[in-house]
Protein backbone atom coordinates (compact mmCIF):
# COMPACT_ATOMS: atom_id res chain seq x y z
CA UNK A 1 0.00 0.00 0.00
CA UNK A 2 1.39 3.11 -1.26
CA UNK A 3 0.93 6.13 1.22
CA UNK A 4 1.44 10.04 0.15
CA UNK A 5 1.37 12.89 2.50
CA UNK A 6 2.79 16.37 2.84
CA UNK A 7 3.59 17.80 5.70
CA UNK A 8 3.71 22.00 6.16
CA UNK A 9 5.48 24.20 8.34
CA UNK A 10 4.08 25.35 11.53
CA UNK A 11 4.85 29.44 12.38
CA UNK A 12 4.98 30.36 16.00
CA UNK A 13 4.13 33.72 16.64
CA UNK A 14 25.14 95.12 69.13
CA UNK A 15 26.58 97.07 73.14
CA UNK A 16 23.79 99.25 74.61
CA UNK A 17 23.87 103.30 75.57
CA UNK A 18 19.62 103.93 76.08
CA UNK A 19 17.21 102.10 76.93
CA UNK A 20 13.43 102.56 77.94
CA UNK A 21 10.59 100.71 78.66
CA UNK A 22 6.92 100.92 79.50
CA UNK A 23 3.37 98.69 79.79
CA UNK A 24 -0.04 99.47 78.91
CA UNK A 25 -2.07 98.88 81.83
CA UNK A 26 -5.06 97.27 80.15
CA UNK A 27 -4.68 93.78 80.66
CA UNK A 28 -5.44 92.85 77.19
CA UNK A 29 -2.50 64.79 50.56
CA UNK A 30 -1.09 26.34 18.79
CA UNK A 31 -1.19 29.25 19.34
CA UNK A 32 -4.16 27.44 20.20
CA UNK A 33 -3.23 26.19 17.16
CA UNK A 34 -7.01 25.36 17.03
CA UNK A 35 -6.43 24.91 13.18
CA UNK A 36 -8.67 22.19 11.41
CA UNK A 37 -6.58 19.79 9.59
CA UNK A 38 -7.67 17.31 7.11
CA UNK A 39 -6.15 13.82 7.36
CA UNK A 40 -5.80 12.60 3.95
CA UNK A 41 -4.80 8.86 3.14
CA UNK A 42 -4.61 9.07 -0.53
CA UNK A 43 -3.91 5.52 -1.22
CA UNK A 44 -7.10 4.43 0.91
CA UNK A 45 -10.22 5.44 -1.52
CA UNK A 46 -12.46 3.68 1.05
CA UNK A 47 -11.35 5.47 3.76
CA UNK A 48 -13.21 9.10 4.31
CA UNK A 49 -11.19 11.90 5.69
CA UNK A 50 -10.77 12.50 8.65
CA UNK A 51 -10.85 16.09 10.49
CA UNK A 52 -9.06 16.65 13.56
CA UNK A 53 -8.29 19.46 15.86
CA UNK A 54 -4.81 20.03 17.01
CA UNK A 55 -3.72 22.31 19.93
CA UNK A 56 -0.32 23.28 20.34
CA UNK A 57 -1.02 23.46 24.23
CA UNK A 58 -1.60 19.86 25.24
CA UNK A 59 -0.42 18.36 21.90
CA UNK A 60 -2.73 15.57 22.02
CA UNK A 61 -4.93 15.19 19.03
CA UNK A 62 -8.18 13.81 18.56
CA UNK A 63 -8.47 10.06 18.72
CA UNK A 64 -9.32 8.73 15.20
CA UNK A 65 -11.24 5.82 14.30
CA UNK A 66 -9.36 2.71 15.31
CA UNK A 67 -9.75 0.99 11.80
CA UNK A 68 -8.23 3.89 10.12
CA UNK A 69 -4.50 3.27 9.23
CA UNK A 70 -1.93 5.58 10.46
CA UNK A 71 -1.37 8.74 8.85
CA UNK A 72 0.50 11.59 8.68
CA UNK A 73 -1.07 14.54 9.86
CA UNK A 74 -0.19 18.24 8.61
CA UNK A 75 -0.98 21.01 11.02
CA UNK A 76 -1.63 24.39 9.52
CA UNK A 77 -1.71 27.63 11.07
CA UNK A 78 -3.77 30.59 9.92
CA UNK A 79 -1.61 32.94 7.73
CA UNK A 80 -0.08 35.58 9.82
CA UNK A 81 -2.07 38.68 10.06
CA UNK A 82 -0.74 41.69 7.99
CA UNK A 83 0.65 44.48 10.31
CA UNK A 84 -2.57 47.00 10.38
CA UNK A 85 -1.82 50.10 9.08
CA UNK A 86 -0.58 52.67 11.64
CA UNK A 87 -3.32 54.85 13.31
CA UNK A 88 -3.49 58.28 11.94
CA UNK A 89 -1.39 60.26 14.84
CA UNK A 90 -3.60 63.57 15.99
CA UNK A 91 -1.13 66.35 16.17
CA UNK A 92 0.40 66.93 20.06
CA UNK A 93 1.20 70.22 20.89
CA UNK A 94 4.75 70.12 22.60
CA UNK A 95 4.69 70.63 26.42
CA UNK A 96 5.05 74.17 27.79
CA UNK A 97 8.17 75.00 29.37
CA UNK A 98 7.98 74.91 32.84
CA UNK A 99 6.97 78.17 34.96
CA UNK A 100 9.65 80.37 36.76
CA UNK A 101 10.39 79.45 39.98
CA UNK A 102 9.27 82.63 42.02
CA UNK A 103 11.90 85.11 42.95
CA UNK A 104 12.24 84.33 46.66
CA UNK A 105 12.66 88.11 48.08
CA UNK A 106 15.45 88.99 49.68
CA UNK A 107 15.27 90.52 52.69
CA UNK A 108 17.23 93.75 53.91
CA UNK A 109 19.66 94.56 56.81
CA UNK A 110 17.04 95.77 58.60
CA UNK A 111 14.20 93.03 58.01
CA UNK A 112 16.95 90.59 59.24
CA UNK A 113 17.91 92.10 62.44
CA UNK A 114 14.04 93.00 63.49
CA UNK A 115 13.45 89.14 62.57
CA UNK A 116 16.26 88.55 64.80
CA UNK A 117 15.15 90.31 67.62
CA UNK A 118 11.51 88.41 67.81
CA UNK A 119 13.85 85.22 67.69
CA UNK A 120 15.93 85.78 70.82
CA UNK A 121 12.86 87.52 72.39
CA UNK A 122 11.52 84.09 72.19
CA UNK A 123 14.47 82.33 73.21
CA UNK A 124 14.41 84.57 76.11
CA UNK A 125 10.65 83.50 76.94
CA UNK A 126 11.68 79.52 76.31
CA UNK A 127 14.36 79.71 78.86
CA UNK A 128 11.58 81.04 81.35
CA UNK A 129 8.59 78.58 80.63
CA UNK A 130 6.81 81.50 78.76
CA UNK A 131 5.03 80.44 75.39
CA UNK A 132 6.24 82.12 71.94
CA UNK A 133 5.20 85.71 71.22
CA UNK A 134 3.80 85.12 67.43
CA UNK A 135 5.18 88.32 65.25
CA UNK A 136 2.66 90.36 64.28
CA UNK A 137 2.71 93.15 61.23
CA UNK A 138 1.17 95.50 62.49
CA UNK A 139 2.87 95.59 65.72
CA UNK A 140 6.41 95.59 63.51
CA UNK A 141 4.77 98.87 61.22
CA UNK A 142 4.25 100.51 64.66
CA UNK A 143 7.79 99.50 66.11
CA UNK A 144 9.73 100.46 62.89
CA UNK A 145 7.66 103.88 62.25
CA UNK A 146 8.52 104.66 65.79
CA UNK A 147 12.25 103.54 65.98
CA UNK A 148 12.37 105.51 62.31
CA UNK A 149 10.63 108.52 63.37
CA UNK A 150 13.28 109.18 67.03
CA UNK A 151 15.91 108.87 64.25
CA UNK A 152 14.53 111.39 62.04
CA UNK A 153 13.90 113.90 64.51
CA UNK A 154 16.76 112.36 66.95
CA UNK A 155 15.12 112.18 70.12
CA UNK A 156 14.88 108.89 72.45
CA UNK A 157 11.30 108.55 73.99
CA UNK A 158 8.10 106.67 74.38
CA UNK A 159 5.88 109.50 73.56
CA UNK A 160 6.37 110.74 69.93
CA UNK A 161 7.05 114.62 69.40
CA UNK A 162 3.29 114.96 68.25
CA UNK A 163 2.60 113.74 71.41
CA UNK A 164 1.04 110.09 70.76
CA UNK A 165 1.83 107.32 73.02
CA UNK A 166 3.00 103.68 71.75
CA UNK A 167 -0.66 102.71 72.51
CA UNK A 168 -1.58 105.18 69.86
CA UNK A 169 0.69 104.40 67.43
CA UNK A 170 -0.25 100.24 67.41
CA UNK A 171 -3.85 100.67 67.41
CA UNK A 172 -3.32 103.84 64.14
CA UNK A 173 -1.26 100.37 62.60
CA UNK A 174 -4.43 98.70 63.24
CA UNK A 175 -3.27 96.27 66.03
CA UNK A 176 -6.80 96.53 69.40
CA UNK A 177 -4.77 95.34 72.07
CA UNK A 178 -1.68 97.30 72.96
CA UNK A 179 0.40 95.59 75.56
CA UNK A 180 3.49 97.17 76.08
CA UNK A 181 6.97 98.65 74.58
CA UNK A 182 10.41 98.59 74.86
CA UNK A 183 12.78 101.19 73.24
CA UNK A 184 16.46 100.97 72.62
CA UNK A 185 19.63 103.17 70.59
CA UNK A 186 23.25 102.65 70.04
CA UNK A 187 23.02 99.16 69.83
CA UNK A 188 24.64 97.77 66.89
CA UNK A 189 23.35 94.65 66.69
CA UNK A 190 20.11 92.41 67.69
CA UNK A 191 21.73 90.33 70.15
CA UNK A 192 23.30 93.40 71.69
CA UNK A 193 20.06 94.85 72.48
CA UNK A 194 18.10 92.08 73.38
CA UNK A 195 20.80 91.44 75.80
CA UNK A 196 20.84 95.11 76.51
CA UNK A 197 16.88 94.68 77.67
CA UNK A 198 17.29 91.38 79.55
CA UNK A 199 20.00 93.39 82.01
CA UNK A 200 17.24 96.05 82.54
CA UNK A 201 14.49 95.39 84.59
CA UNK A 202 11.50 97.11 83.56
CA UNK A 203 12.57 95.76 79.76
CA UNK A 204 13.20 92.15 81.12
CA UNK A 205 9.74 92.06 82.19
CA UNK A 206 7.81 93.29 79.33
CA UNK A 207 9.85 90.26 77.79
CA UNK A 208 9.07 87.86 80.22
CA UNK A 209 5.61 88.80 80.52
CA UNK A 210 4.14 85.48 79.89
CA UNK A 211 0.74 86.77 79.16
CA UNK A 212 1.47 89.05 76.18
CA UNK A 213 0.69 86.97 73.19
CA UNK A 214 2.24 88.93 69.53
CA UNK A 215 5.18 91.28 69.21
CA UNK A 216 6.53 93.33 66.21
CA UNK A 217 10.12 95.20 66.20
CA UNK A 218 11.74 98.00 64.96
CA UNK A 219 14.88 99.02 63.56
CA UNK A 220 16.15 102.53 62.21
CA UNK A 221 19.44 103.96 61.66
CA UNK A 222 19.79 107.90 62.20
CA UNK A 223 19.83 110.18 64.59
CA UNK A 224 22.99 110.67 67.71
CA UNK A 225 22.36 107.13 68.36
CA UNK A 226 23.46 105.74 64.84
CA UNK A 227 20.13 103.29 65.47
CA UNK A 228 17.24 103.01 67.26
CA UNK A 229 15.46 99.82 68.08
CA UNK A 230 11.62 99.47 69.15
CA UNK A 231 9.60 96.03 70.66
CA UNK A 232 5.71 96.63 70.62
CA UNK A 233 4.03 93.38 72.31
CA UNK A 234 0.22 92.93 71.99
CA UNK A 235 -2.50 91.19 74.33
């Protein structure tokens, strides 16, 4: 018996010289290759073909009809699908740059040594068991129009020449609850004075006032002095 089969490929895809203080008194986030093959015995006309599902996973065919003969079975894959075409690409505008970082300001002489007196102010208070005194604008545009205005005119008091007290001049910045004040000149730099106040009584306790709750200071340069330093504290 005379047997013919073909079989196809299979494709796997400062010092201090003044000082002066004073208190307000108000308490404020396969492949399944699932292909259908047909068997096909060519030399047995009797012999129908026979259809058979192969899949490359397990590898075990169908079982064919015992009588059959053997034969050789060719497994065909599906042709390979063509690539698709590539998808019509929508224009993308390119990213905008990214923004400026913002300018970070930088701060003067003077904004650094009135931001250096609330620090050891507080320091002051820690060392004592007081709370922090949270700085306040308004009490610092009182403080520095004060310390600014004794330079100016070069005089060294709590009462301003047009004859307004420090209680006046917070609450014209805006600030209800004056507490108290403490004035300083000739001091060259913010540890100087602070110290400067600490040595003084009246000045020590206007700092150590544990009550008072804000403060805002003061620096000018001017005047006999050279500078002038002012603490407003607020209830």
């Amino acid at each position: 018996m005379s047997r013919k089969s073909s079989v196809l490929p299979v494709t796997i895809v400062l010092a201090g010289l003044a000082l002066a203080g004073c208190e307000h008194p108000d308490g404020m986030a396969l492949v399944t290759v699932s292909a259908t093959a047909t068997i096909r015995a060519s030399s047995q006309a009797d012999t129908p073909p026979v259809t058979t599902t192969a899949d490359a996973t397990t590898s075990a065919p169908s079982a064919t009809t015992p009588e059959a003969p053997p034969v050789t079975t060719a497994v065909t894959t599906t042709a390979e699908p063509a690539p698709a075409p590539p998808a019509a690409k929508t224009p993308v505008e390119p990213p905008a740059p990214p923004a400026p970082a913002p300018a970070v300001p930088t701060r003067t002489e003077v904004e650094i040594a009135e931001s250096k007196v609330v620090e050891l102010t507080n320091a002051e208070r820690a060392a004592h068991g007081c709370p922090a005194l949270a700085a306040d604008d308004r009490l610092a545009t009182a403080a520095r129009a004060h310390s600014a205005d004794m330079a100016a005119r070069n005089y060294f008091d709590h009462v301003s020449r047009d004859g307004r007290t420090f209680v006046d001049r917070v609450k014209a910045a805006g600030y209800p609850a004056p507490g108290a004040e403490n004035i300083a000149a000739g001091q060259r730099t913010a540890e100087a004075v602070v110290k400067g106040w600490m040595d003084s009584p009246g000045h020590r306790a206007n700092i150590l006032n544990c009550k008072l709750k804000t403060l805002g200071a003061g620096m000018a340069r001017g005047g006999s002095y050279g500078i002038y330093w002012t603490q407003n504290f607020g209830w």
